[in-house]
PDB file of N, CA and C in Angstrom:
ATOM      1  N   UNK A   1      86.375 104.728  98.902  1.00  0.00           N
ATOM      2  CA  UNK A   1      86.288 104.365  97.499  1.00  0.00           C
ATOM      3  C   UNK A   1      87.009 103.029  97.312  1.00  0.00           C
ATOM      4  N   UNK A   2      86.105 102.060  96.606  1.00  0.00           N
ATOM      5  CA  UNK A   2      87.040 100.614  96.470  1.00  0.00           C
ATOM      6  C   UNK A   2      86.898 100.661  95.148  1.00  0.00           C
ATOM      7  N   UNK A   3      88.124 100.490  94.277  1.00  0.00           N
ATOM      8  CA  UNK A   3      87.853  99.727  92.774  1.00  0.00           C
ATOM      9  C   UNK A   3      87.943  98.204  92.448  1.00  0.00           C
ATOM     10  N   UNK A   4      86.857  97.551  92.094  1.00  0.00           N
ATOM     11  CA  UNK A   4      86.897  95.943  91.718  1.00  0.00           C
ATOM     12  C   UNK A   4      86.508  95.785  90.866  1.00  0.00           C
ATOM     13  N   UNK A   5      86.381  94.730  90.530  1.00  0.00           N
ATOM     14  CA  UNK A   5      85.232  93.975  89.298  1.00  0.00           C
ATOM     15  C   UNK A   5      84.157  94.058  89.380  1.00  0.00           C
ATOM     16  N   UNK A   6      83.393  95.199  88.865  1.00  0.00           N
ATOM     17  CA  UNK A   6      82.041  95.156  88.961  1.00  0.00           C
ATOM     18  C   UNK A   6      80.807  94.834  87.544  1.00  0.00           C
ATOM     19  N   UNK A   7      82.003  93.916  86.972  1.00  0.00           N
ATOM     20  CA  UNK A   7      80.847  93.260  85.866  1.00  0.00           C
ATOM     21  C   UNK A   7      80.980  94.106  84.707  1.00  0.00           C
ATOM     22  N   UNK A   8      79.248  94.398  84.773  1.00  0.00           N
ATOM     23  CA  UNK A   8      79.301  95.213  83.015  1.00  0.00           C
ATOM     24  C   UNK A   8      78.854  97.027  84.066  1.00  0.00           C
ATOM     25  N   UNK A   9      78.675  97.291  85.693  1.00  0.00           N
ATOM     26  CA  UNK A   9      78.335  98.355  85.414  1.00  0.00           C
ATOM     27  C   UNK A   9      80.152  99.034  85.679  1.00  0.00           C
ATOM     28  N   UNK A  10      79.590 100.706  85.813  1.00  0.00           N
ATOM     29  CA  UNK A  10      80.990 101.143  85.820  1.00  0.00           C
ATOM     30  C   UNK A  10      81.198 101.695  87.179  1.00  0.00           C
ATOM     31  N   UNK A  11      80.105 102.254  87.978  1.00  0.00           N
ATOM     32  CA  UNK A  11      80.468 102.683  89.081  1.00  0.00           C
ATOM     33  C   UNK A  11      79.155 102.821  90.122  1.00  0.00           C
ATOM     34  N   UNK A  12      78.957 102.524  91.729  1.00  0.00           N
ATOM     35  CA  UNK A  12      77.927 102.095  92.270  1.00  0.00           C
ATOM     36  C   UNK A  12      77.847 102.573  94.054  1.00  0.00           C
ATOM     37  N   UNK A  13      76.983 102.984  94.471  1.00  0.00           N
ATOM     38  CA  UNK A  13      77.324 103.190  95.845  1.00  0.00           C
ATOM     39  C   UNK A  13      76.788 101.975  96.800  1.00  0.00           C
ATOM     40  N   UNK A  14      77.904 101.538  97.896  1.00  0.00           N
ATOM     41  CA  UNK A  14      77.422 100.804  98.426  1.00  0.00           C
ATOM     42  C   UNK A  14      77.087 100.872  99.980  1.00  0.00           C
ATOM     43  N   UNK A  15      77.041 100.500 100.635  1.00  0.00           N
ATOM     44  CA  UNK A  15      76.282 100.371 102.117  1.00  0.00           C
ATOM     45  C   UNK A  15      77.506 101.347 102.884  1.00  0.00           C
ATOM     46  N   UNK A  16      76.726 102.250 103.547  1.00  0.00           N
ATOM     47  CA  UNK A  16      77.712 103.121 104.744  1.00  0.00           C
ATOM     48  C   UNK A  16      78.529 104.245 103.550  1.00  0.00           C
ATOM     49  N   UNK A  17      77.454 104.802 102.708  1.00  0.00           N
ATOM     50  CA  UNK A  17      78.585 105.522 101.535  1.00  0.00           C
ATOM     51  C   UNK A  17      79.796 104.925 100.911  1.00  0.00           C
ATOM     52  N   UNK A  18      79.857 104.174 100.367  1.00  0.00           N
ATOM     53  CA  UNK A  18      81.055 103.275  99.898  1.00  0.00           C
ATOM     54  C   UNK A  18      81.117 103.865  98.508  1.00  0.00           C
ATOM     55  N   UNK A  19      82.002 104.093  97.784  1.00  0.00           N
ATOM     56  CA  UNK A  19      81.710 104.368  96.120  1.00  0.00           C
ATOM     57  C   UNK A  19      82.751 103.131  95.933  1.00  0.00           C
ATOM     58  N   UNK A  20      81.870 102.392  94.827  1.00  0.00           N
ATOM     59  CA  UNK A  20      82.527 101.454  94.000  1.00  0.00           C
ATOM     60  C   UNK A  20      83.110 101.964  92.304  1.00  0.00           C
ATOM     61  N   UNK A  21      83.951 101.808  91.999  1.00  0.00           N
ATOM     62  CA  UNK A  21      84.210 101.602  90.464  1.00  0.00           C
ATOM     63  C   UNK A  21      85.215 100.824  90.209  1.00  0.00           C
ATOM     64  N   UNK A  22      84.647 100.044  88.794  1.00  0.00           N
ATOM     65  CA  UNK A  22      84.682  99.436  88.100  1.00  0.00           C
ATOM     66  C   UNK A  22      86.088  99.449  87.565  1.00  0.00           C
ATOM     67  N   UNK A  23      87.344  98.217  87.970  1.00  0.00           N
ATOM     68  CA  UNK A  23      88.101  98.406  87.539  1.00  0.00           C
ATOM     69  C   UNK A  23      88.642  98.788  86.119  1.00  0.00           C
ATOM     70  N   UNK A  24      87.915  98.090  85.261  1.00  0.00           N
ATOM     71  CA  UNK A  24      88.073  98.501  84.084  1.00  0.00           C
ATOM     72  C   UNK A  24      88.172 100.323  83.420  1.00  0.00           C
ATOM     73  N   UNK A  25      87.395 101.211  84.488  1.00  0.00           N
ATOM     74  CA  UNK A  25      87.431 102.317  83.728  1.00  0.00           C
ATOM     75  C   UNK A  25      89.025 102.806  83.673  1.00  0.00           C
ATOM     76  N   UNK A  26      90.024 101.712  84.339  1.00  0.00           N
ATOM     77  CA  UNK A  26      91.265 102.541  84.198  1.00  0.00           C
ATOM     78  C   UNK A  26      91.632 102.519  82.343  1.00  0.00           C
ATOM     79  N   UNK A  27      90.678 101.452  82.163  1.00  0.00           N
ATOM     80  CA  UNK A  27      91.411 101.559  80.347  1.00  0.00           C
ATOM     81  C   UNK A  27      91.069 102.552  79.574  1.00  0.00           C
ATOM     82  N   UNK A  28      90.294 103.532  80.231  1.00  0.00           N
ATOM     83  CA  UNK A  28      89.371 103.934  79.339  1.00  0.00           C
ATOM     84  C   UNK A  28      90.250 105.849  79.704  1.00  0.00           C
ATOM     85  N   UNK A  29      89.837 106.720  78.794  1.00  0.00           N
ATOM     86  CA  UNK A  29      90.532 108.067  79.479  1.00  0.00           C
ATOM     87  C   UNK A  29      89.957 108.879  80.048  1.00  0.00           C
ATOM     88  N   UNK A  30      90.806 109.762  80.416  1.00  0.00           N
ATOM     89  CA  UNK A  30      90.513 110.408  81.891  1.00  0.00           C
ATOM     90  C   UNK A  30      89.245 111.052  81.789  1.00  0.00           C
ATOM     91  N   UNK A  31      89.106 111.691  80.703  1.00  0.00           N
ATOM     92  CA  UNK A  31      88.132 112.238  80.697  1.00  0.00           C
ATOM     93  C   UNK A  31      86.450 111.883  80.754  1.00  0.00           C
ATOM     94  N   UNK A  32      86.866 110.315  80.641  1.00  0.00           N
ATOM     95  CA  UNK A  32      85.596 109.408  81.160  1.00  0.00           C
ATOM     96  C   UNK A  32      85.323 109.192  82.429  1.00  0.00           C
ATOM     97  N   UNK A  33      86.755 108.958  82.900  1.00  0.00           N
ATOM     98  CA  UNK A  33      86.434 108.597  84.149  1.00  0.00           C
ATOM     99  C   UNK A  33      86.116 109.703  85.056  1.00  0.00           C
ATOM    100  N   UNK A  34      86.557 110.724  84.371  1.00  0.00           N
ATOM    101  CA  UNK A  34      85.906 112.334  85.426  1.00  0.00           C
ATOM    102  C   UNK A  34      84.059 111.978  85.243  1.00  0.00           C
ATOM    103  N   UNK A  35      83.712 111.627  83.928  1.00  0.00           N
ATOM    104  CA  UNK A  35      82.139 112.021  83.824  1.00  0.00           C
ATOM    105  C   UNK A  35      81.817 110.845  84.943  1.00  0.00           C
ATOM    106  N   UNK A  36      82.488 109.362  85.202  1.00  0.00           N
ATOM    107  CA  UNK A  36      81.969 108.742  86.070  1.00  0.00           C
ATOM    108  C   UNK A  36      81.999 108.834  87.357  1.00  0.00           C
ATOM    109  N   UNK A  37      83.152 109.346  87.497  1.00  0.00           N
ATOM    110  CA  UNK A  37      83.017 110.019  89.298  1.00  0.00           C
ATOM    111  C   UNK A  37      82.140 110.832  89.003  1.00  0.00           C
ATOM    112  N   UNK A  38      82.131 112.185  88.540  1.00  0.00           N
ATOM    113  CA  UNK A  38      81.066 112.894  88.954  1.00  0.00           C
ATOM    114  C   UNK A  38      79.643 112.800  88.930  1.00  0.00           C
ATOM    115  N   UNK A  39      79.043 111.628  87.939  1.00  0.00           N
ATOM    116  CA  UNK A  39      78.023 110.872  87.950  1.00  0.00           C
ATOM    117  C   UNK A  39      77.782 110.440  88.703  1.00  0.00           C
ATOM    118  N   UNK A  40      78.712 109.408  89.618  1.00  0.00           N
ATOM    119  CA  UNK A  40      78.176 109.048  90.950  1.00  0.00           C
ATOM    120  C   UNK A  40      78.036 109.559  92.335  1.00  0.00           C
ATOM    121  N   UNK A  41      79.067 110.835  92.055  1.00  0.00           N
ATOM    122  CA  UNK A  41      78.798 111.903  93.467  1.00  0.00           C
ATOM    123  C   UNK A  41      77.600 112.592  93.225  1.00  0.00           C
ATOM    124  N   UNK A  42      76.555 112.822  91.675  1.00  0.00           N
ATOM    125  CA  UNK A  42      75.728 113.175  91.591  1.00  0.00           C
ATOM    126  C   UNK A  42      74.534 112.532  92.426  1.00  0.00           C
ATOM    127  N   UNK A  43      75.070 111.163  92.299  1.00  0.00           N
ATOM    128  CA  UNK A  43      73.673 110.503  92.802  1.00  0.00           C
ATOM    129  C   UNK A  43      73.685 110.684  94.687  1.00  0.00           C
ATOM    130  N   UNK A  44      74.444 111.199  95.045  1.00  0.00           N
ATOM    131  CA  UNK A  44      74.490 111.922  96.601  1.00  0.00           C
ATOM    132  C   UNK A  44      73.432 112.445  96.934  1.00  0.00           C
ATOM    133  N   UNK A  45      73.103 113.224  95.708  1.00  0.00           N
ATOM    134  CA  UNK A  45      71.991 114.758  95.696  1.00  0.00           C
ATOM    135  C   UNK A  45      70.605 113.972  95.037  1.00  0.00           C
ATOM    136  N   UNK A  46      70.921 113.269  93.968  1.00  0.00           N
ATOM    137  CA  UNK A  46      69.504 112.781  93.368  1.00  0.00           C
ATOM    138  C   UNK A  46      69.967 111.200  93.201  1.00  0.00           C
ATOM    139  N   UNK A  47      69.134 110.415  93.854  1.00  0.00           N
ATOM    140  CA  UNK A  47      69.376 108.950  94.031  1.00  0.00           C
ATOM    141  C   UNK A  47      69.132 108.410  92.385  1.00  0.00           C
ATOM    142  N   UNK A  48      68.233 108.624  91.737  1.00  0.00           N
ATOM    143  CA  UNK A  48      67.600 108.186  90.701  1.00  0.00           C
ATOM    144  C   UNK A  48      68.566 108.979  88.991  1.00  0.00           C
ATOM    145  N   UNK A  49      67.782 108.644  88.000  1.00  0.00           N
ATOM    146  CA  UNK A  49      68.656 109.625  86.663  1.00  0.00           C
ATOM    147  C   UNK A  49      66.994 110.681  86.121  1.00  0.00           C
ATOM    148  N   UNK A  50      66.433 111.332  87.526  1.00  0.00           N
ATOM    149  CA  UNK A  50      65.929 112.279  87.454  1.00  0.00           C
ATOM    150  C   UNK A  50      66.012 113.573  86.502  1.00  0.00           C
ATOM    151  N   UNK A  51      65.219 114.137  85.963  1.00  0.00           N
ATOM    152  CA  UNK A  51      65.307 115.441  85.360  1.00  0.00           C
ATOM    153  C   UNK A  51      66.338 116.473  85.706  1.00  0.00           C
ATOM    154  N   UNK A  52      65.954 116.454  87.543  1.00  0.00           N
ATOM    155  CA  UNK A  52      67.027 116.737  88.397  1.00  0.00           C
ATOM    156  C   UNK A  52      68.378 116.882  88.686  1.00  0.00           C
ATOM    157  N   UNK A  53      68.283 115.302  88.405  1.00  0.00           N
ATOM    158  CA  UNK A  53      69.927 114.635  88.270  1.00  0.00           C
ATOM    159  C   UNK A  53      70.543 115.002  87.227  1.00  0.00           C
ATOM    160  N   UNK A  54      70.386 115.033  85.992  1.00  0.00           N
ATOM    161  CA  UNK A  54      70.965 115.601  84.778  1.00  0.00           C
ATOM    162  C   UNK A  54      70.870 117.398  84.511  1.00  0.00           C
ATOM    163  N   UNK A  55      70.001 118.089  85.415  1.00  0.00           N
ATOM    164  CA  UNK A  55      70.432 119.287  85.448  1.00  0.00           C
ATOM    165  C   UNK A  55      71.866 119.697  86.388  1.00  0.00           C
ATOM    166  N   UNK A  56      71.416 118.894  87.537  1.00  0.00           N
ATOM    167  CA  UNK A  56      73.066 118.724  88.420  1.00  0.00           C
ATOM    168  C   UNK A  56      74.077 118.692  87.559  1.00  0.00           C
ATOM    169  N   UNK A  57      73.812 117.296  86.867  1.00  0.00           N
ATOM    170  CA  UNK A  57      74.961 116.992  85.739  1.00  0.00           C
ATOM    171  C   UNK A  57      75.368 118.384  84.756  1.00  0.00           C
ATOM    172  N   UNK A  58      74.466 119.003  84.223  1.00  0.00           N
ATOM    173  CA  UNK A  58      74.640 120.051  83.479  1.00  0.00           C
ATOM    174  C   UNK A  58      75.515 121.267  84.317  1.00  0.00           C
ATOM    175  N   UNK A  59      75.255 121.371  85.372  1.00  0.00           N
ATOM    176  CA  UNK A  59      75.983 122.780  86.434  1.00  0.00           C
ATOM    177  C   UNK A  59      77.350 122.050  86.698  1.00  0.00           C
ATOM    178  N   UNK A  60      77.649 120.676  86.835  1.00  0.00           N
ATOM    179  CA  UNK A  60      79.112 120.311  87.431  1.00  0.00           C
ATOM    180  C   UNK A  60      80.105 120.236  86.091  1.00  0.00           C
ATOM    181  N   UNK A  61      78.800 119.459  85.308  1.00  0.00           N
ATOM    182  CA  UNK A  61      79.927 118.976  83.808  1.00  0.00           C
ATOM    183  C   UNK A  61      79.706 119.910  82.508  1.00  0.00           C
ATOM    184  N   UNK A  62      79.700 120.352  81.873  1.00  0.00           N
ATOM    185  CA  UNK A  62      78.549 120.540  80.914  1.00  0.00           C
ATOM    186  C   UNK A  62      78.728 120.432  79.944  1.00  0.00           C
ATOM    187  N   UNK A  63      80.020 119.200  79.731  1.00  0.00           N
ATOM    188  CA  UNK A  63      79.625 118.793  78.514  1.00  0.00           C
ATOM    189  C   UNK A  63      80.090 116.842  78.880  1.00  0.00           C
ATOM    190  N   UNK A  64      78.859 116.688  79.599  1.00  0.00           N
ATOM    191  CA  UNK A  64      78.703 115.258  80.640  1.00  0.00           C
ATOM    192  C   UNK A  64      78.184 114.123  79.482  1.00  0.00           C
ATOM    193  N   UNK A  65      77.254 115.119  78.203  1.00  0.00           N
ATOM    194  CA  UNK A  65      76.494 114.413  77.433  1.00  0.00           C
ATOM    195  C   UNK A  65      77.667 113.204  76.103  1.00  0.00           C
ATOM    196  N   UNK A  66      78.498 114.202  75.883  1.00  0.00           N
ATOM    197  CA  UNK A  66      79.573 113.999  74.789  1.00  0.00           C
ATOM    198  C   UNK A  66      80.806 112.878  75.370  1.00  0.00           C
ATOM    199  N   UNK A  67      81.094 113.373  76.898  1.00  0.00           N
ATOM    200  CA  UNK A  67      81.720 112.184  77.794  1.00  0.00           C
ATOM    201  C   UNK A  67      81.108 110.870  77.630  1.00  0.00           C
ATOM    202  N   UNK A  68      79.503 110.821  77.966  1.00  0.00           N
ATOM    203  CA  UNK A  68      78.784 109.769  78.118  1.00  0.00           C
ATOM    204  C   UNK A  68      78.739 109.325  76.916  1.00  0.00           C
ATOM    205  N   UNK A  69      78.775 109.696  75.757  1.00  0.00           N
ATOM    206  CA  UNK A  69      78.436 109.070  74.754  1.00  0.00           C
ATOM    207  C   UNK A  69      80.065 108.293  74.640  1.00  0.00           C
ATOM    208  N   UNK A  70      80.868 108.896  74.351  1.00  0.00           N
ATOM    209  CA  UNK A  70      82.713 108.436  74.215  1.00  0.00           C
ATOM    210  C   UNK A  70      82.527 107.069  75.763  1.00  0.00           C
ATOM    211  N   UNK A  71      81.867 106.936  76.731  1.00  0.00           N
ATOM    212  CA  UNK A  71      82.084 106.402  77.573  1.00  0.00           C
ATOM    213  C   UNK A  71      81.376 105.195  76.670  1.00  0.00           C
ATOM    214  N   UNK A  72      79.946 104.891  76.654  1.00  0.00           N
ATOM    215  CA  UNK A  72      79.469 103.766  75.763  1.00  0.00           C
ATOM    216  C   UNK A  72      79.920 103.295  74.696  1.00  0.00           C
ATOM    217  N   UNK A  73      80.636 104.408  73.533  1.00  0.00           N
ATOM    218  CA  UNK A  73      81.119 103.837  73.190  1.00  0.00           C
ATOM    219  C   UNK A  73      82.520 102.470  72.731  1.00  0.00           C
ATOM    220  N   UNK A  74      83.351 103.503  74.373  1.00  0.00           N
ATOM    221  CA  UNK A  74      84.148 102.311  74.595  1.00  0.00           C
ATOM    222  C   UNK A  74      84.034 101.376  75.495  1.00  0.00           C
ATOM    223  N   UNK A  75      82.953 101.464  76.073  1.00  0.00           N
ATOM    224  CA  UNK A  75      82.538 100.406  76.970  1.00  0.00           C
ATOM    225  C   UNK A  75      81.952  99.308  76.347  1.00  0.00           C
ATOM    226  N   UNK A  76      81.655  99.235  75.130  1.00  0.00           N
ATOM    227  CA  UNK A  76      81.063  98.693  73.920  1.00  0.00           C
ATOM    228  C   UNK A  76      82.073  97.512  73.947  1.00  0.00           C
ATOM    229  N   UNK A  77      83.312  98.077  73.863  1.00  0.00           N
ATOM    230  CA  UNK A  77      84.459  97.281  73.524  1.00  0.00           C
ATOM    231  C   UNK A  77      85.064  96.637  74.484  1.00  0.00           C
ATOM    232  N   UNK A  78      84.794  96.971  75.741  1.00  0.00           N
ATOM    233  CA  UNK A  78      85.578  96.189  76.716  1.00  0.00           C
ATOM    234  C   UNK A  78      84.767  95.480  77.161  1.00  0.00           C
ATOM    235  N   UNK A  79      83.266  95.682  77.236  1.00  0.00           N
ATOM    236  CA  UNK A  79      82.260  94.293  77.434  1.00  0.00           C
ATOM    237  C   UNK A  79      82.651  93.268  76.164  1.00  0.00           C
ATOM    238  N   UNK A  80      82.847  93.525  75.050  1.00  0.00           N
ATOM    239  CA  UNK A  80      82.853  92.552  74.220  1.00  0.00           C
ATOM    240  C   UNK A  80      84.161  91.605  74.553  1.00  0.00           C
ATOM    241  N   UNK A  81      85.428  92.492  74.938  1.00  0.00           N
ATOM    242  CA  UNK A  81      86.406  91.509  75.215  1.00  0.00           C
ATOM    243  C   UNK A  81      85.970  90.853  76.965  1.00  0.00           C
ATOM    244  N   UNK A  82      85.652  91.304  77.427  1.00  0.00           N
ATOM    245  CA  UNK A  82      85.124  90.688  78.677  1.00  0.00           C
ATOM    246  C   UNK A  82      84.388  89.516  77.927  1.00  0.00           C
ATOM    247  N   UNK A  83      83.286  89.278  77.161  1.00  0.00           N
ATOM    248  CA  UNK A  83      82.141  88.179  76.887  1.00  0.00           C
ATOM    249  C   UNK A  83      83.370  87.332  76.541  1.00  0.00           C
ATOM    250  N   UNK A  84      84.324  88.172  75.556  1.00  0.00           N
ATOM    251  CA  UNK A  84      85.033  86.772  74.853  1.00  0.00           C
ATOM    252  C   UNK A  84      86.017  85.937  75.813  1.00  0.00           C
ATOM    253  N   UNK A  85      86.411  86.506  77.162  1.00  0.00           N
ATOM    254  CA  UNK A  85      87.147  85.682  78.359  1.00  0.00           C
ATOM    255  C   UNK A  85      86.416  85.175  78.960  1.00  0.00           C
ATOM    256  N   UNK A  86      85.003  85.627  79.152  1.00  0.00           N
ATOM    257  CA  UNK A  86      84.039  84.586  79.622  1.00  0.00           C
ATOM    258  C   UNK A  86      83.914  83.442  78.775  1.00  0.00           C
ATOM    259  N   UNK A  87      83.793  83.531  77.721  1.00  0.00           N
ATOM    260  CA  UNK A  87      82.804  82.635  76.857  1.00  0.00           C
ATOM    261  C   UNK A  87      84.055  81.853  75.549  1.00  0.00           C
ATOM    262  N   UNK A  88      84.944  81.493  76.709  1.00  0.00           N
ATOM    263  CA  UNK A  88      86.444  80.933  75.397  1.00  0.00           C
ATOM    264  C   UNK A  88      85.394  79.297  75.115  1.00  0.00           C
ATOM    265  N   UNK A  89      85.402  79.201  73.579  1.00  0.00           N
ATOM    266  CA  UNK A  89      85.146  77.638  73.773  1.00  0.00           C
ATOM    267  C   UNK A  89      85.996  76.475  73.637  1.00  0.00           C
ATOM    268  N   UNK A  90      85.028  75.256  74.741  1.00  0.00           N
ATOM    269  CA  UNK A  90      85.801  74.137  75.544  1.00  0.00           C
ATOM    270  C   UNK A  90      86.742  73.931  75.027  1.00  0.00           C
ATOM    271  N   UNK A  91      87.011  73.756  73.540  1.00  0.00           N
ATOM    272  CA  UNK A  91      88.286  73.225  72.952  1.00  0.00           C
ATOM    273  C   UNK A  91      89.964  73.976  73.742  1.00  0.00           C
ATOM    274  N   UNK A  92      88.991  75.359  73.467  1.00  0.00           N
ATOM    275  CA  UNK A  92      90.377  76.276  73.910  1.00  0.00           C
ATOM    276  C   UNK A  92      90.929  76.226  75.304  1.00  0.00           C
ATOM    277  N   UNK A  93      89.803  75.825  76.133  1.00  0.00           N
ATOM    278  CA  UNK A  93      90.503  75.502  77.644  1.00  0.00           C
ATOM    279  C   UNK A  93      92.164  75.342  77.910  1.00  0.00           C
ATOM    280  N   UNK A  94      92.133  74.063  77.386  1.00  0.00           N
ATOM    281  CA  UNK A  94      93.446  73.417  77.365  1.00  0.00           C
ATOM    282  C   UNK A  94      94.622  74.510  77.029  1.00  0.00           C
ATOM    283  N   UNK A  95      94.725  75.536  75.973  1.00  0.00           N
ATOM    284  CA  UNK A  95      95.719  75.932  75.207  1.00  0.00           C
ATOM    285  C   UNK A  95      95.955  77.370  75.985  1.00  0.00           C
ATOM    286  N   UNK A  96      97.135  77.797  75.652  1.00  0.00           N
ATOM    287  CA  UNK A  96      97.568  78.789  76.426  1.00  0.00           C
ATOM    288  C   UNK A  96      97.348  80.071  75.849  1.00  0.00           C
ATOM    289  N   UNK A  97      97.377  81.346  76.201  1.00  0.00           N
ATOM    290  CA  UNK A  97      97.085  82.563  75.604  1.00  0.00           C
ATOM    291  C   UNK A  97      97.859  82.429  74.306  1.00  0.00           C
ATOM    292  N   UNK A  98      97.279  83.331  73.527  1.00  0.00           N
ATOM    293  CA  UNK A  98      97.550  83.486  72.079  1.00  0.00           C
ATOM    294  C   UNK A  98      98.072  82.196  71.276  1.00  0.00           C
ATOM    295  N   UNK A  99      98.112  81.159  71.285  1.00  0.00           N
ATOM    296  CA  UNK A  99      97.678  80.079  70.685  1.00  0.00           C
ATOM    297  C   UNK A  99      97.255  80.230  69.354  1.00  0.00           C
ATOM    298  N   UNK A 100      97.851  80.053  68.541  1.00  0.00           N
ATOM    299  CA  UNK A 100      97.180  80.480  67.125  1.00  0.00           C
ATOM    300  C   UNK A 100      97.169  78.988  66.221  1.00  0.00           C
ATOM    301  N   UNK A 101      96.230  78.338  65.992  1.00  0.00           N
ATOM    302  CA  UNK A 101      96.396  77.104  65.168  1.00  0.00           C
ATOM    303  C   UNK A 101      95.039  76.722  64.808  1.00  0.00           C
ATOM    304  N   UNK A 102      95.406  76.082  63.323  1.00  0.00           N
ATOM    305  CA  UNK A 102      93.849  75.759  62.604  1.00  0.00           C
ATOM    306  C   UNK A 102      93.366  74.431  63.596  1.00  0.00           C
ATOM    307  N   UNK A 103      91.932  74.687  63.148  1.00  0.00           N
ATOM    308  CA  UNK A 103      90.750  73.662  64.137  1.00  0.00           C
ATOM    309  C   UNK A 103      91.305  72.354  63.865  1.00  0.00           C
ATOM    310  N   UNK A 104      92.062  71.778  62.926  1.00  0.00           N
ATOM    311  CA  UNK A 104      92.535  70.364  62.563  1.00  0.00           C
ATOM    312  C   UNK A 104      94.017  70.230  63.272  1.00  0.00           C
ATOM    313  N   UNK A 105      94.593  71.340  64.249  1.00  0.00           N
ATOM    314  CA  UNK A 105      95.920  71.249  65.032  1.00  0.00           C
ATOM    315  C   UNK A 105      95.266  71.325  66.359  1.00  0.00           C
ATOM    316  N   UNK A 106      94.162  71.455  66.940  1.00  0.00           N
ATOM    317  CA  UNK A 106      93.912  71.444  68.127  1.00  0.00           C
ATOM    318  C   UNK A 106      93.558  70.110  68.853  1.00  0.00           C
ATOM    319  N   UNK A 107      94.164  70.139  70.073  1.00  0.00           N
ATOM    320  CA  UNK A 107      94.573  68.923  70.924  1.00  0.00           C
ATOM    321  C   UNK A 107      92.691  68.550  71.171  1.00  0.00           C
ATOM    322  N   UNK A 108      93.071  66.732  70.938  1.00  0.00           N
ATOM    323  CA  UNK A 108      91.444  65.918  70.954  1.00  0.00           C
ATOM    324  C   UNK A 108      91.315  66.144  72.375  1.00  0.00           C
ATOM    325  N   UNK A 109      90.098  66.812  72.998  1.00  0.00           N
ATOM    326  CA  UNK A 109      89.301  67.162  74.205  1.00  0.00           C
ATOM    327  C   UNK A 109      88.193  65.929  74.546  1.00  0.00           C
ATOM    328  N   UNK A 110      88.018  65.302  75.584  1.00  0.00           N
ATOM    329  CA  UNK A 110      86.635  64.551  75.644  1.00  0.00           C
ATOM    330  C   UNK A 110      85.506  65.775  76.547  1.00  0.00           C
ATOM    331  N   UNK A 111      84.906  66.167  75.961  1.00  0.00           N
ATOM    332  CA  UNK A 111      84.178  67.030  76.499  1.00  0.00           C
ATOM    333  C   UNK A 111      83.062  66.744  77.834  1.00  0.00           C
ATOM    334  N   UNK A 112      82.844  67.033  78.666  1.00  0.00           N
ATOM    335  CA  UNK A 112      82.051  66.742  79.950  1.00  0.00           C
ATOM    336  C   UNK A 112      80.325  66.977  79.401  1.00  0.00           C
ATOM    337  N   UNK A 113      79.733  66.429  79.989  1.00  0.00           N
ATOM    338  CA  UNK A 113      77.836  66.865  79.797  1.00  0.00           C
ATOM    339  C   UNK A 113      78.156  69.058  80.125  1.00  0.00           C
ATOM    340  N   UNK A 114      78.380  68.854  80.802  1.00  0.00           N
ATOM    341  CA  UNK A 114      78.394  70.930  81.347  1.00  0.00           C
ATOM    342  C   UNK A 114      79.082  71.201  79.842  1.00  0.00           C
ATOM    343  N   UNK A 115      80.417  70.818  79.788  1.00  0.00           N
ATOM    344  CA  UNK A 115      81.077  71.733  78.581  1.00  0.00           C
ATOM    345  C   UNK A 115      80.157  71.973  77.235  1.00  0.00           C
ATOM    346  N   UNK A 116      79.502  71.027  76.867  1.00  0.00           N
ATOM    347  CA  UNK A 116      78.837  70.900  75.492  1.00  0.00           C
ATOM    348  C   UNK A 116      77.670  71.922  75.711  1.00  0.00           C
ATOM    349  N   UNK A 117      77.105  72.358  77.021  1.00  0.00           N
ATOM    350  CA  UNK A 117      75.726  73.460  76.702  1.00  0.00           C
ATOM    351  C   UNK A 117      76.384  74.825  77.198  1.00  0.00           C
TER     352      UNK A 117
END
């Protein structure tokens, strides 16, 4: 089992049985992260999100549905703060975390051709 950065999913199998997850599910509670391990040891038995696969889900978890929903919904929120560390604009480069100052106190930037698109 390795946990890294795996973007926006939460958990993934990789080459030679490897289980990946998603560092982020540590923010999230336990009881999510049980539905995501056991989601992905599901896919052991059914590769796909088969009819199959969610009856599995029903015999291990059975209440996998109410997890999953509490899981999107806070995953909602940590993609959004993820977009916003991706996507700081150019101005803010320069300035250091929490930085709080109106657009007429921020230091003059000459912006590059890349920064402006």
């Amino acid at each position: 089992m390795i946990v890294r950065d795996l973007g926006f999913r939460w958990g993934s199998w990789g080459k030679h049985r490897t289980l990946y997850f998603n560092w982020r599910l540590l923010q999230l509670p336990v009881q999510v992260i049980d539905y995501v391990v056991l989601h992905e040891q599901v896919h052991l038995l059914h590769h796909n999100h088969s009819k199959q696969f969610w009856k599995a889900m029903d015999s291990v978890l059975p209440d996998w549905l109410v997890r999953k929903q509490e899981l999107e919904r806070d995953w909602v929120g940590l993609r959004v703060s993820l977009w916003r560390l991706r996507r700081r604009p150019p101005l803010a480069k320069g300035l250091p975390p929490r930085v709080r100052c109106r657009g007429d106190e921020l230091p003059q930037v000459k912006l590059s051709e890349a920064d402006r698109q």
